[in-house]
N, C-alpha and C. Protein backbone atom coordinates (compact mmCIF):
# COMPACT_ATOMS: atom_id res chain seq x y z
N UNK A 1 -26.50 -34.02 -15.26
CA UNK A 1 -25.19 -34.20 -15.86
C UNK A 1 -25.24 -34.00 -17.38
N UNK A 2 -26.40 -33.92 -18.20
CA UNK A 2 -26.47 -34.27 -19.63
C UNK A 2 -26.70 -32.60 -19.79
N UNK A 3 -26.82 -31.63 -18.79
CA UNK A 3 -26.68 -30.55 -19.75
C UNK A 3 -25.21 -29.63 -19.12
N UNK A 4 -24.48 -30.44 -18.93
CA UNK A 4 -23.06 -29.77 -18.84
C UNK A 4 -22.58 -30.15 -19.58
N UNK A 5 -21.65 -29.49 -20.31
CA UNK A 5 -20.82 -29.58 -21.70
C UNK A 5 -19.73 -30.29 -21.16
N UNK A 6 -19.86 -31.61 -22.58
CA UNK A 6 -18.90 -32.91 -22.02
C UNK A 6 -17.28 -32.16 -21.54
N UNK A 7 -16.66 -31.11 -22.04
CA UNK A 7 -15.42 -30.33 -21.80
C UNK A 7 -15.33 -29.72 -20.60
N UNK A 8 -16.83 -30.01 -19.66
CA UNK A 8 -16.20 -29.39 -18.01
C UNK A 8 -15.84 -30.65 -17.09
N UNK A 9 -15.42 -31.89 -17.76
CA UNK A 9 -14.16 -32.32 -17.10
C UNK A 9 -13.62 -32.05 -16.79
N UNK A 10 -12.63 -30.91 -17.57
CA UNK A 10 -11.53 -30.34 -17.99
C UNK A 10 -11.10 -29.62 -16.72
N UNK A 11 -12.70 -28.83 -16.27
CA UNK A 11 -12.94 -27.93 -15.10
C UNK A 11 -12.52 -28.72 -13.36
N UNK A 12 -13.08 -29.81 -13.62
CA UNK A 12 -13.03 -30.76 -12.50
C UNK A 12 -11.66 -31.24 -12.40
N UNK A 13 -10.73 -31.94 -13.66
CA UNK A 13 -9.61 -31.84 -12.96
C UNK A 13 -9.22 -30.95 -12.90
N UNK A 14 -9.03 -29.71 -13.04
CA UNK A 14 -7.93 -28.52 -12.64
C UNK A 14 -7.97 -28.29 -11.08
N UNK A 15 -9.91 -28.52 -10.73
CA UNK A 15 -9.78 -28.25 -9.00
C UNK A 15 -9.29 -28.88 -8.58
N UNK A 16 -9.43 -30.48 -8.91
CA UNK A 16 -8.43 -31.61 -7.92
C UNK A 16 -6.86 -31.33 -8.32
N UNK A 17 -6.63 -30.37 -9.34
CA UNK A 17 -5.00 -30.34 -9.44
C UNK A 17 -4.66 -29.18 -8.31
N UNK A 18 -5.66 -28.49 -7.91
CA UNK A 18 -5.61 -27.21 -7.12
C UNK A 18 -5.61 -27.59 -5.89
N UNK A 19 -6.20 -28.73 -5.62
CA UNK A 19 -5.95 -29.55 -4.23
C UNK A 19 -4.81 -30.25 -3.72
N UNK A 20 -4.06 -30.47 -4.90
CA UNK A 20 -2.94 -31.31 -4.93
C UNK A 20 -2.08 -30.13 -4.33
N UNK A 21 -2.00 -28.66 -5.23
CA UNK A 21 -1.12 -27.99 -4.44
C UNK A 21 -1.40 -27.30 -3.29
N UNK A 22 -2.56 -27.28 -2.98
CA UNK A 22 -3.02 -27.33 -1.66
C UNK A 22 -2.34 -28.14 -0.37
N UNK A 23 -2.33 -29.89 -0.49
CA UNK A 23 -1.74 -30.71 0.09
C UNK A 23 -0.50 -30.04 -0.44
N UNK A 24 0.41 -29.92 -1.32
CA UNK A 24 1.80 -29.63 -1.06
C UNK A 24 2.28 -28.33 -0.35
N UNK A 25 1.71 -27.47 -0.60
CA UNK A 25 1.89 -26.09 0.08
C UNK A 25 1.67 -26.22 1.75
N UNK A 26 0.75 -27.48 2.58
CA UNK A 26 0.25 -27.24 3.69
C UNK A 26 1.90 -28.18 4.21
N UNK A 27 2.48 -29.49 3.35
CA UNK A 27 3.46 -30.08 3.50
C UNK A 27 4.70 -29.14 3.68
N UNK A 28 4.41 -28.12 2.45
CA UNK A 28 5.81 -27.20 2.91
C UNK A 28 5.57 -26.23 3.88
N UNK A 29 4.57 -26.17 4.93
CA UNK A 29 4.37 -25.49 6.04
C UNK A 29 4.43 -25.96 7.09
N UNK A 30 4.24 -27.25 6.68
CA UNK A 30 4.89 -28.23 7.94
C UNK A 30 6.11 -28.54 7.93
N UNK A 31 6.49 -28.45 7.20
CA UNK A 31 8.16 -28.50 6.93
C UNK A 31 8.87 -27.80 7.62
N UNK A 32 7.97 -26.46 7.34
CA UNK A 32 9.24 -25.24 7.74
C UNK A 32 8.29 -25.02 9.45
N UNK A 33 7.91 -25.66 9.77
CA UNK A 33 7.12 -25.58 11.58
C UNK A 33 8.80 -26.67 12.14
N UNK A 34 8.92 -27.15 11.36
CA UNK A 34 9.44 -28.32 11.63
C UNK A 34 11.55 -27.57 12.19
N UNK A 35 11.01 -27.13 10.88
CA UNK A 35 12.70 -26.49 10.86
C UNK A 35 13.04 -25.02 11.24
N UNK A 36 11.70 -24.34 11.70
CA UNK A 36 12.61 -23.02 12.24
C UNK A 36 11.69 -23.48 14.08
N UNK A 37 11.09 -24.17 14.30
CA UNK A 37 11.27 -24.83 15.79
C UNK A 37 10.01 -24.06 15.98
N UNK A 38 8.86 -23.80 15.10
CA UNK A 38 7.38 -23.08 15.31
C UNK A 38 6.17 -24.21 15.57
N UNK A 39 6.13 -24.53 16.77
CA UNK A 39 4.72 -25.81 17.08
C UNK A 39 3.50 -25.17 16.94
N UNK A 40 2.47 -26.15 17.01
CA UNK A 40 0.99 -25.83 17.18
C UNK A 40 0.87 -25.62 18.43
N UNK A 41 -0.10 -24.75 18.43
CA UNK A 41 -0.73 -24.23 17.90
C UNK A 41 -0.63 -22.92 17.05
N UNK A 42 0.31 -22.47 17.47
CA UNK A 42 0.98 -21.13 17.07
C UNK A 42 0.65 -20.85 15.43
N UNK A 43 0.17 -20.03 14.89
CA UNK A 43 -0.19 -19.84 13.45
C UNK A 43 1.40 -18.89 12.54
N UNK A 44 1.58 -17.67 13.68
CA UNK A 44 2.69 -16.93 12.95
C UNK A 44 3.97 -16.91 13.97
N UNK A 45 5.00 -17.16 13.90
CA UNK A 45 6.08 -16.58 14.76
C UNK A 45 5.86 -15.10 15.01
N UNK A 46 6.62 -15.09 16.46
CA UNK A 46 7.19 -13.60 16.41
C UNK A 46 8.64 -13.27 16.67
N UNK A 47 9.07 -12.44 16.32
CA UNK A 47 10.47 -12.26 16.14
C UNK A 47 10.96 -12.14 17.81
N UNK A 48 10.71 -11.70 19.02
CA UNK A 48 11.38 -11.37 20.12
C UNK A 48 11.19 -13.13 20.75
N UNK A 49 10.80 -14.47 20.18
CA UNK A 49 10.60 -15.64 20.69
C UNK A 49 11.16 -15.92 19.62
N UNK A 50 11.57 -15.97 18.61
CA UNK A 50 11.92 -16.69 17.50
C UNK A 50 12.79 -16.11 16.17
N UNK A 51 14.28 -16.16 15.96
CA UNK A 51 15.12 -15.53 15.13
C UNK A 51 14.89 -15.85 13.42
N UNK A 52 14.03 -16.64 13.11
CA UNK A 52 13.63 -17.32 12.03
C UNK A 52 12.04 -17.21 11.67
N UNK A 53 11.33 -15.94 12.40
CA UNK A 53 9.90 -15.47 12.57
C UNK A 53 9.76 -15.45 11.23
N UNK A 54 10.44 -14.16 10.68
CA UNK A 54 9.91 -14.11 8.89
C UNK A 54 9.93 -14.97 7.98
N UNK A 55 11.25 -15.77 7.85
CA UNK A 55 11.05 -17.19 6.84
C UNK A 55 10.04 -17.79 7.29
N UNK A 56 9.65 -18.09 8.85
CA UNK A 56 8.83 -19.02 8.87
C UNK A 56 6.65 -18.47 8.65
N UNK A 57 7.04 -17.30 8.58
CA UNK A 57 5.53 -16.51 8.41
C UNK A 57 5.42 -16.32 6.81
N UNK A 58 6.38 -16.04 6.75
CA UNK A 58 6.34 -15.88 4.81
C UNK A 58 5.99 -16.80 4.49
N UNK A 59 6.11 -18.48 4.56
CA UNK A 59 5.83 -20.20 4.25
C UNK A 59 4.47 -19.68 4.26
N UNK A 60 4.32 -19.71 6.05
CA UNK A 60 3.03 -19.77 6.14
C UNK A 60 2.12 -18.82 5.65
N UNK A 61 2.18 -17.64 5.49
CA UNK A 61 1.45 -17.11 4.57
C UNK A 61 1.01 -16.91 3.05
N UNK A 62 2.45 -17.56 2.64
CA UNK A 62 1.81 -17.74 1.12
C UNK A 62 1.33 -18.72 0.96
N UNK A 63 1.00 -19.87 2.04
CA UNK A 63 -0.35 -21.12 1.87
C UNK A 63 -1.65 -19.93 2.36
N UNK A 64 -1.40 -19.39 3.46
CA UNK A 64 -3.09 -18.99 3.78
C UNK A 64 -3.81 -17.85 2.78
N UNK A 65 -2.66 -17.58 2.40
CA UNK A 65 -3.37 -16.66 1.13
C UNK A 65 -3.93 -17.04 0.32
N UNK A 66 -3.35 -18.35 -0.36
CA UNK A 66 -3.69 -19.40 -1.18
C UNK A 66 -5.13 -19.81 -0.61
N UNK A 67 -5.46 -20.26 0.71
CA UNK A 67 -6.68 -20.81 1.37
C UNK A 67 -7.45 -19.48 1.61
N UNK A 68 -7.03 -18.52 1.66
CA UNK A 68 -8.18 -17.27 1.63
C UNK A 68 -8.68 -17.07 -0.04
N UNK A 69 -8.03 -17.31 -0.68
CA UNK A 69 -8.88 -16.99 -2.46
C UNK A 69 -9.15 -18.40 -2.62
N UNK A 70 -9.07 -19.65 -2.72
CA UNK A 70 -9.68 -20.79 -2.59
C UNK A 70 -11.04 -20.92 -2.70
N UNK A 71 -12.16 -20.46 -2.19
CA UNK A 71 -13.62 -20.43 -2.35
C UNK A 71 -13.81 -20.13 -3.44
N UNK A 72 -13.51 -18.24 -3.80
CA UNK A 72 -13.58 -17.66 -4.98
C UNK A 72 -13.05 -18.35 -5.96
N UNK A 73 -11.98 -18.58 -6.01
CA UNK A 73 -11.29 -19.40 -7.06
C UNK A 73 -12.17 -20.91 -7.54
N UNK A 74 -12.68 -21.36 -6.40
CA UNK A 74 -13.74 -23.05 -6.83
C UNK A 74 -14.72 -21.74 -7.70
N UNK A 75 -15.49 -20.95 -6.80
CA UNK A 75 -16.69 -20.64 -7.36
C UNK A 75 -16.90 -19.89 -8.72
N UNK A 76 -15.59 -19.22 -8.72
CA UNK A 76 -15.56 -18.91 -10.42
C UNK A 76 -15.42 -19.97 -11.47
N UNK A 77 -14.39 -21.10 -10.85
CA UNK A 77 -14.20 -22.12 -11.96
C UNK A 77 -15.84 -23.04 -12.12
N UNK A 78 -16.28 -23.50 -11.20
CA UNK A 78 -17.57 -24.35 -11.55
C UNK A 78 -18.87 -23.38 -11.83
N UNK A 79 -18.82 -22.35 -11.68
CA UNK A 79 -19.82 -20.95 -12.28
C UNK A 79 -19.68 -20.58 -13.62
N UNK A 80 -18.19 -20.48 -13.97
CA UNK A 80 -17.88 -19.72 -14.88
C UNK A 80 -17.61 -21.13 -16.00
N UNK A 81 -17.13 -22.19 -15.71
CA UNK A 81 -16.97 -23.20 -16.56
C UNK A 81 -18.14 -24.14 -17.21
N UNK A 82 -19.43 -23.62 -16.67
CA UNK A 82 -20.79 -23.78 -16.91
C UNK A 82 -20.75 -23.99 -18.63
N UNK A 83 -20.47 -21.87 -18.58
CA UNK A 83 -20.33 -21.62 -19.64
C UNK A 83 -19.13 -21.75 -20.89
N UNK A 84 -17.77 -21.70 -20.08
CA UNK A 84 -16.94 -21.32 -20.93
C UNK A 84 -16.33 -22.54 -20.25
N UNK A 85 -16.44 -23.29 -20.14
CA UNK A 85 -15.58 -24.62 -19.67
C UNK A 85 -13.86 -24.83 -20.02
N UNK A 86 -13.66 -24.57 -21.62
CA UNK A 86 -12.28 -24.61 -21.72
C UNK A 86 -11.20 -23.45 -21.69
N UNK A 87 -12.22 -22.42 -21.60
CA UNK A 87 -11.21 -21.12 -21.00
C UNK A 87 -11.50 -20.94 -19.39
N UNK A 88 -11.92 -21.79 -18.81
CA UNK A 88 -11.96 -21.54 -17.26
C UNK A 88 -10.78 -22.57 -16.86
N UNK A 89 -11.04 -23.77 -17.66
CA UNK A 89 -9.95 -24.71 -17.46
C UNK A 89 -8.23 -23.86 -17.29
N UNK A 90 -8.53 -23.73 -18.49
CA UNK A 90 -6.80 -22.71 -18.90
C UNK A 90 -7.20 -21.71 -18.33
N UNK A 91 -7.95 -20.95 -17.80
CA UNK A 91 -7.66 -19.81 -16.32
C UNK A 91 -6.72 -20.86 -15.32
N UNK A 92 -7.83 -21.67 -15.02
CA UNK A 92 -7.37 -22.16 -13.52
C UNK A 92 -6.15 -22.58 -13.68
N UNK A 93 -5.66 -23.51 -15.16
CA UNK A 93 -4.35 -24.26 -14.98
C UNK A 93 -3.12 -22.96 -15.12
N UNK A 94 -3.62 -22.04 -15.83
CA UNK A 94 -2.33 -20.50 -15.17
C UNK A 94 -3.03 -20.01 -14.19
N UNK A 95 -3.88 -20.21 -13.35
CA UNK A 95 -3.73 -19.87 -11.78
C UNK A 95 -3.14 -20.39 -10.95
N UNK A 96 -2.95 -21.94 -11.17
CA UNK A 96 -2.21 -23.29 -10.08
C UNK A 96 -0.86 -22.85 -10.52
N UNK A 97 -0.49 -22.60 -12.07
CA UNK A 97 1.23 -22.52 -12.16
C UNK A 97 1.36 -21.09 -11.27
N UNK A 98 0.28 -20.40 -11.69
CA UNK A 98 1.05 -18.55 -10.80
C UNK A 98 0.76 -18.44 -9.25
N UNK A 99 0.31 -19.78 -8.94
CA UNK A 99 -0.22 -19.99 -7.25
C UNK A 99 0.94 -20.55 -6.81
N UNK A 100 1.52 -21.56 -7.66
CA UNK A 100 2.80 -22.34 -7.20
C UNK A 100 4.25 -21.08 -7.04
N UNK A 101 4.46 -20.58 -7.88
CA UNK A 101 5.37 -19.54 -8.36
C UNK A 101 5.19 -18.70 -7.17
N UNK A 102 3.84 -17.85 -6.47
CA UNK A 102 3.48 -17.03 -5.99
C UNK A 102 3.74 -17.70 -4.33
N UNK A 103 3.79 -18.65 -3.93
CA UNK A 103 3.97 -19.58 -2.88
C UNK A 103 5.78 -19.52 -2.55
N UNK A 104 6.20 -20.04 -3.46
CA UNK A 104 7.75 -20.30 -4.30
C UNK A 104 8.32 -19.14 -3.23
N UNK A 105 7.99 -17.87 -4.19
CA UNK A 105 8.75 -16.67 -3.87
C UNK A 105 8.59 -16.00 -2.53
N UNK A 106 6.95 -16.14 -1.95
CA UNK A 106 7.21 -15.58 -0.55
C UNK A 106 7.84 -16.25 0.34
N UNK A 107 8.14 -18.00 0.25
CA UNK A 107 8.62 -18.83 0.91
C UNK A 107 10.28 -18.09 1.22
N UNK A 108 10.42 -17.36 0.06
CA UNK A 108 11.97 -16.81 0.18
C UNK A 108 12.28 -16.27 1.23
N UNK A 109 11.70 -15.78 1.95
CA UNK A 109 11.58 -14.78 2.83
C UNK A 109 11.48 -13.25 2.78
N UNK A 110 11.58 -13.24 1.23
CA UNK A 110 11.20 -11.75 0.63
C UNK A 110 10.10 -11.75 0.01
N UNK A 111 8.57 -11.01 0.48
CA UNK A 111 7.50 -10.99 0.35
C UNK A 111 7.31 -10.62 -1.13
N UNK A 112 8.20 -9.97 -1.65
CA UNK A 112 8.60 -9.39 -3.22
C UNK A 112 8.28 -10.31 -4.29
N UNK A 113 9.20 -11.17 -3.56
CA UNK A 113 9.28 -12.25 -4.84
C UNK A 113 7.91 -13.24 -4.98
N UNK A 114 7.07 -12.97 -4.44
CA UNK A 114 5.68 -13.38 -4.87
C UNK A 114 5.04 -13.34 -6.13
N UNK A 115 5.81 -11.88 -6.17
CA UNK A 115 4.81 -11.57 -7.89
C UNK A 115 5.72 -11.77 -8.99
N UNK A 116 7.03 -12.20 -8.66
CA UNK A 116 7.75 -12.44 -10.38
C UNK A 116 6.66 -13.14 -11.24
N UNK A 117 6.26 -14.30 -10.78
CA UNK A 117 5.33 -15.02 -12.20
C UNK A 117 4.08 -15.12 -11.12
N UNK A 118 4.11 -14.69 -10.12
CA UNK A 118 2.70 -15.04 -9.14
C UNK A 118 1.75 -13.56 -9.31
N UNK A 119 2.18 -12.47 -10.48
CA UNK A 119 1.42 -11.76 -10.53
C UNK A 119 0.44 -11.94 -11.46
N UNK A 120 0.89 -13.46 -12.38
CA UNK A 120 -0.44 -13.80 -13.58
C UNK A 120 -1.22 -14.54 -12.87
N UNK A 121 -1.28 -15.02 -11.66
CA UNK A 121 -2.33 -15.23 -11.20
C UNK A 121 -3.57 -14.33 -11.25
N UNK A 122 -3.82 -13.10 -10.64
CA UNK A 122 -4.81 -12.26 -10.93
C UNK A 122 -5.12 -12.27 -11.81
N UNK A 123 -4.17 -12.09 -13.06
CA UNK A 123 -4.84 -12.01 -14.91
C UNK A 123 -5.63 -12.88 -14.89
N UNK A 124 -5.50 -14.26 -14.32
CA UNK A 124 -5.97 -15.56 -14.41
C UNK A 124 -7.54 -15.48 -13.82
N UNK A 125 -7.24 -14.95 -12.78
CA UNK A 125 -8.79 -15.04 -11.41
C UNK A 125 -9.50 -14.06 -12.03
N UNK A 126 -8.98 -12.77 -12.79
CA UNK A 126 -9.98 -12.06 -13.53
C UNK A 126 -10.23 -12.32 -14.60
N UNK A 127 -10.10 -13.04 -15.45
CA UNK A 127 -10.41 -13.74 -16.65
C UNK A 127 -11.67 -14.75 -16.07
N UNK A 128 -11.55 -15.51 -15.32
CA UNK A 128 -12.13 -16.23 -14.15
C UNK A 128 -13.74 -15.29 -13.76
N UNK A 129 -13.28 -14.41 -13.59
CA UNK A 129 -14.73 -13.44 -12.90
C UNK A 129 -15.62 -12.73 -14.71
N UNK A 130 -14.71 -12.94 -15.45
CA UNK A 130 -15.64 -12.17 -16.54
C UNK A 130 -16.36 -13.80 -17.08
N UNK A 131 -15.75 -14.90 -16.68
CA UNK A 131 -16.50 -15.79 -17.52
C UNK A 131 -17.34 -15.79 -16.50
N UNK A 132 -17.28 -15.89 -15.15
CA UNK A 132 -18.87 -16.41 -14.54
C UNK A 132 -19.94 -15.26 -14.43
N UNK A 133 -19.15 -14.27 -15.04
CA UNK A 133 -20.59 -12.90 -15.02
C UNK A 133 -20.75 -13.08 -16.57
N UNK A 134 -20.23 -13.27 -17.81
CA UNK A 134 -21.13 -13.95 -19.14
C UNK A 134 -21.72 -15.34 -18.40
N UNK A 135 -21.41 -15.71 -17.65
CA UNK A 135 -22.66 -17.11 -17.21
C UNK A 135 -23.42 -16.23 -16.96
N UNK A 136 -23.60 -15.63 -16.05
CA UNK A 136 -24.55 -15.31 -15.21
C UNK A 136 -25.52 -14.65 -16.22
N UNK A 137 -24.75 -13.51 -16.87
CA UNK A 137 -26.16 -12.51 -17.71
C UNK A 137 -26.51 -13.68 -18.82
N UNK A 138 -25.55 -14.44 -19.16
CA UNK A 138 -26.31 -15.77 -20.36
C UNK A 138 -27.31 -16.16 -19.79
N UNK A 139 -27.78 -16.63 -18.16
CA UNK A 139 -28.67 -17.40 -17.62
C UNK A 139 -29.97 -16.43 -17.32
N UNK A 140 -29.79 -14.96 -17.61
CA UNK A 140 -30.51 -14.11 -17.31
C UNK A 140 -31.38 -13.54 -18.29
N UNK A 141 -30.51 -13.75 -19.86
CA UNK A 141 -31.36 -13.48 -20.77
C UNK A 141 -31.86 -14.80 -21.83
N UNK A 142 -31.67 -15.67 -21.43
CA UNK A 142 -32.06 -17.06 -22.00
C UNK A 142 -33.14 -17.29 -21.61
């Protein structure tokens, strides 16, 4: 613990803030299971069983998208925050606002509206990948 730089706190809460919208995003997928009449096990509607297929696949997909970059997203922030701790922080905290935004808009039922402000997410996750590759070559030529 004494050779991590006291500022990757900073790093640690942003993941538990990333969990938080985790739990809310899985709440608003249960929500909408709830209200277009989609049970478990079932993951996606389909439209010839269900008139409300797309609102209710759009919900659900802009959480599993969210849970498919999730790994990458931990492993850049605690890799990359090694080194750069308070610009991984402020990656991640404009990745959670452009994850929320990016959730927001596919929930619409127009897959479009994902990227109004959910396209600074990427800026974010690649900002994210150049700090944990300066970790990496830092740990390589040290």
């Amino acid at each position: 613990m004494e050779s991590l730089p006291k500022e990757y706190g900073y790093v640690a809460i942003v993941l538990v803030l990333y969990c938080f919208l985790n739990f809310w995003m899985a709440a608003q997928v249960g929500a909408a299971r709830k209200k277009y009449k989609v049970f478990y096990p079932t993951m996606y509607a389909t439209e010839a069983e269900n008139k409300d297929a797309n609102l209710f696949n759009c919900v659900q997909r802009g959480h599993q998208h969210s849970l498919e970059m999730m790994p990458m997203f931990f492993m850049l922030m605690i890799l990359g925050g090694i080194r750069h701790p308070l610009i991984c922080a402020s990656l991640g905290f404009v990745y959670i606002i452009a994850r929320f935004f990016y959730f927001k808009g596919y929930s619409t039922g127009d897959p479009q509206k994902r990227f109004t402000i959910g396209r600074y997410g990427f800026v974010a996750f690649s900002g994210l990948m150049i700090c944990t590759i300066s970790f990496g070559v830092n740990m390589l030529i040290a």
